[in-house]
C-alpha atoms as a PDB file:
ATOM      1  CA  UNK A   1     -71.345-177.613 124.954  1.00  0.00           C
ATOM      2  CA  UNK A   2     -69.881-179.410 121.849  1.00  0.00           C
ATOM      3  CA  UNK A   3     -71.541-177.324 118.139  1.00  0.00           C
ATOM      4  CA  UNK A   4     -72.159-178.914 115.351  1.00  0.00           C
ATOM      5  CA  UNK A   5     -72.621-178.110 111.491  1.00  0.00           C
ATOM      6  CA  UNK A   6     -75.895-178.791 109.641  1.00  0.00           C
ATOM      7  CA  UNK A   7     -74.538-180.819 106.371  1.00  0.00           C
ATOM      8  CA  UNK A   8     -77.768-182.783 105.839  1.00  0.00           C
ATOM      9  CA  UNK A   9     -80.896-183.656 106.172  1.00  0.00           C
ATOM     10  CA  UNK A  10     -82.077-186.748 105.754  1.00  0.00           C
ATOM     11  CA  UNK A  11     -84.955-187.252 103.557  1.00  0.00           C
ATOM     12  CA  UNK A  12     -86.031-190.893 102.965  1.00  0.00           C
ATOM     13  CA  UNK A  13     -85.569-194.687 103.393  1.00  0.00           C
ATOM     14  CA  UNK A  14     -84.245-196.546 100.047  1.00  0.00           C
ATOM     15  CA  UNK A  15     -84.856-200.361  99.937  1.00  0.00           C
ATOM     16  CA  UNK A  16     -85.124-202.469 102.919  1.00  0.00           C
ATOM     17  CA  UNK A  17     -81.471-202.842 103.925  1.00  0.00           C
ATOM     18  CA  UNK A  18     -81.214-199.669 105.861  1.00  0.00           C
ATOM     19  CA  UNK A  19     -80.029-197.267 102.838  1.00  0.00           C
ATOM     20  CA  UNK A  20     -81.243-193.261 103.243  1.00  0.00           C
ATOM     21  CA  UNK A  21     -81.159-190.745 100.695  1.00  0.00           C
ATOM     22  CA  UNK A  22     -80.131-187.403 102.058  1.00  0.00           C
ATOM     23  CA  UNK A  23     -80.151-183.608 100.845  1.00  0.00           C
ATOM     24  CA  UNK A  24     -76.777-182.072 101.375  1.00  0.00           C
ATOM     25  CA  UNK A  25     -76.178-178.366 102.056  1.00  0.00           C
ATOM     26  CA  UNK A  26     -72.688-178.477 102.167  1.00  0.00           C
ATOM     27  CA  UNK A  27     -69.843-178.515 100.336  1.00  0.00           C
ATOM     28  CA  UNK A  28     -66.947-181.019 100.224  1.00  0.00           C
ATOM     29  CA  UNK A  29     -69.462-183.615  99.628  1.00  0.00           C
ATOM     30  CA  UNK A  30     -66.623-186.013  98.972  1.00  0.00           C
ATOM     31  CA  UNK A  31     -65.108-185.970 102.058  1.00  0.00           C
ATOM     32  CA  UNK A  32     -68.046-185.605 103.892  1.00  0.00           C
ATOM     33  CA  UNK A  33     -69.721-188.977 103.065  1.00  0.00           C
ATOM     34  CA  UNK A  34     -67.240-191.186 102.231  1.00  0.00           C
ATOM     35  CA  UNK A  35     -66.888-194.264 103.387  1.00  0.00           C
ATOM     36  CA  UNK A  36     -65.394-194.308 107.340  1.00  0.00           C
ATOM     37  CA  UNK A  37     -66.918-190.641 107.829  1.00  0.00           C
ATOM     38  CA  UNK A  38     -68.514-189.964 111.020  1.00  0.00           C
ATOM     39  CA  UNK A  39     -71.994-188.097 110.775  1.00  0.00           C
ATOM     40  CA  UNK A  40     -73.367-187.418 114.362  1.00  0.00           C
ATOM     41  CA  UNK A  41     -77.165-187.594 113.596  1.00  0.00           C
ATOM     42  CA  UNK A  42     -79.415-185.213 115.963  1.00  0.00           C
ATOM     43  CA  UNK A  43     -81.885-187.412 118.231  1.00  0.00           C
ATOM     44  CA  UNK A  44     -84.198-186.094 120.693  1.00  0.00           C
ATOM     45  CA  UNK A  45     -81.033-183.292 122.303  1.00  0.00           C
ATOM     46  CA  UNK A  46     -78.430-185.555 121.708  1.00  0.00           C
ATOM     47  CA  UNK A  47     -76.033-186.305 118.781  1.00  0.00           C
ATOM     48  CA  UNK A  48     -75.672-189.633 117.921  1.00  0.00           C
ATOM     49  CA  UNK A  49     -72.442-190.851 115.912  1.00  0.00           C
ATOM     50  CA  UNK A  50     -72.927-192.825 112.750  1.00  0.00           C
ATOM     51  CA  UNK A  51     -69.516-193.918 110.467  1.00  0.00           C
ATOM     52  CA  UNK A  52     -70.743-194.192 106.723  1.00  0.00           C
ATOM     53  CA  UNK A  53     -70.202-197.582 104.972  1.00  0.00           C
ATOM     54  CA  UNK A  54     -70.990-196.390 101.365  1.00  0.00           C
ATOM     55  CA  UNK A  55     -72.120-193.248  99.965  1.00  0.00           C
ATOM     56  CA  UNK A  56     -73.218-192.381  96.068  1.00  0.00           C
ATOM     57  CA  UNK A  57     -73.979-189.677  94.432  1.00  0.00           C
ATOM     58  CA  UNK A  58     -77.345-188.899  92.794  1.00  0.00           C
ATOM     59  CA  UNK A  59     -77.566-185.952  91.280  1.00  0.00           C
ATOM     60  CA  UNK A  60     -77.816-181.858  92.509  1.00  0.00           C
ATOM     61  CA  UNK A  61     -77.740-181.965  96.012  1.00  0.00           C
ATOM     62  CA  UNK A  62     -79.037-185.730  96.665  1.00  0.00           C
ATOM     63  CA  UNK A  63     -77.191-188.857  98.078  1.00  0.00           C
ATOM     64  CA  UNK A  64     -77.591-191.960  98.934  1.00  0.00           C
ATOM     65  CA  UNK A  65     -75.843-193.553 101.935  1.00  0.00           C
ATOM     66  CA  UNK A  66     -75.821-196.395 104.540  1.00  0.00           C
ATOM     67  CA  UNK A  67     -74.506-196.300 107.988  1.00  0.00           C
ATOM     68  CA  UNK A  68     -73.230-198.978 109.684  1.00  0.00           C
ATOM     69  CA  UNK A  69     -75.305-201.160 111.907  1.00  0.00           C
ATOM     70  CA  UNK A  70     -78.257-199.600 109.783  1.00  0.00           C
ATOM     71  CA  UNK A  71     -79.252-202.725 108.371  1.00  0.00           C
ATOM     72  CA  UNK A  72     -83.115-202.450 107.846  1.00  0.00           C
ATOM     73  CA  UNK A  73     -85.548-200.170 106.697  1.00  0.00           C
ATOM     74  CA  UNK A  74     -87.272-199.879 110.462  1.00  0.00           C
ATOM     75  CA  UNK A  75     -83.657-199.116 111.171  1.00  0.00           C
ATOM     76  CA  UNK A  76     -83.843-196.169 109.165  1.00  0.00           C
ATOM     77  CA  UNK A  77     -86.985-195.224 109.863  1.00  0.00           C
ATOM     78  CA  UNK A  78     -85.822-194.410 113.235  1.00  0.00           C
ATOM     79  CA  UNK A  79     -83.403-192.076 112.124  1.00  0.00           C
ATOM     80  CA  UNK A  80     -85.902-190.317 109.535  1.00  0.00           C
ATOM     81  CA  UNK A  81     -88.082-189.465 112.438  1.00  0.00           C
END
């Protein structure tokens, strides 16, 4: 069985083109969530892999990123819940 490393959790949608903000609780936030970064997102029991188009800082521990083919905000509702 593959482990994997809590580095976020992802907290809201932002705008209707599929943006989320996250909270990180990692470090190396720079090469975490830049853009071409893989994130495997947990759904159900499976990890799902996402790559990151574009990622910005907001301030503390918050970022805002979008994921490819995440292209709406019912998009990202799906990966919120």
């Amino acid at each position: 069985m593959e482990k994997y490393l809590l580095t976020a959790k992802a907290i809201k949608t932002i705008g209707l083109k599929g943006d989320i903000k996250i909270y990180s609780s990692t470090t190396f936030e720079d090469l975490r969530y830049k853009k071409g970064s893989i994130l495997y997102l947990k759904n159900n029991d499976e990890y799902l892999p996402y790559e990151i188009e574009k990622a910005s800082f907001k301030g503390g521990n918050i970022f805002q990123i979008k994921l490819k083919n995440v292209d709406t905000i019912e998009d990202a509702e799906k990966i919120i819940n």
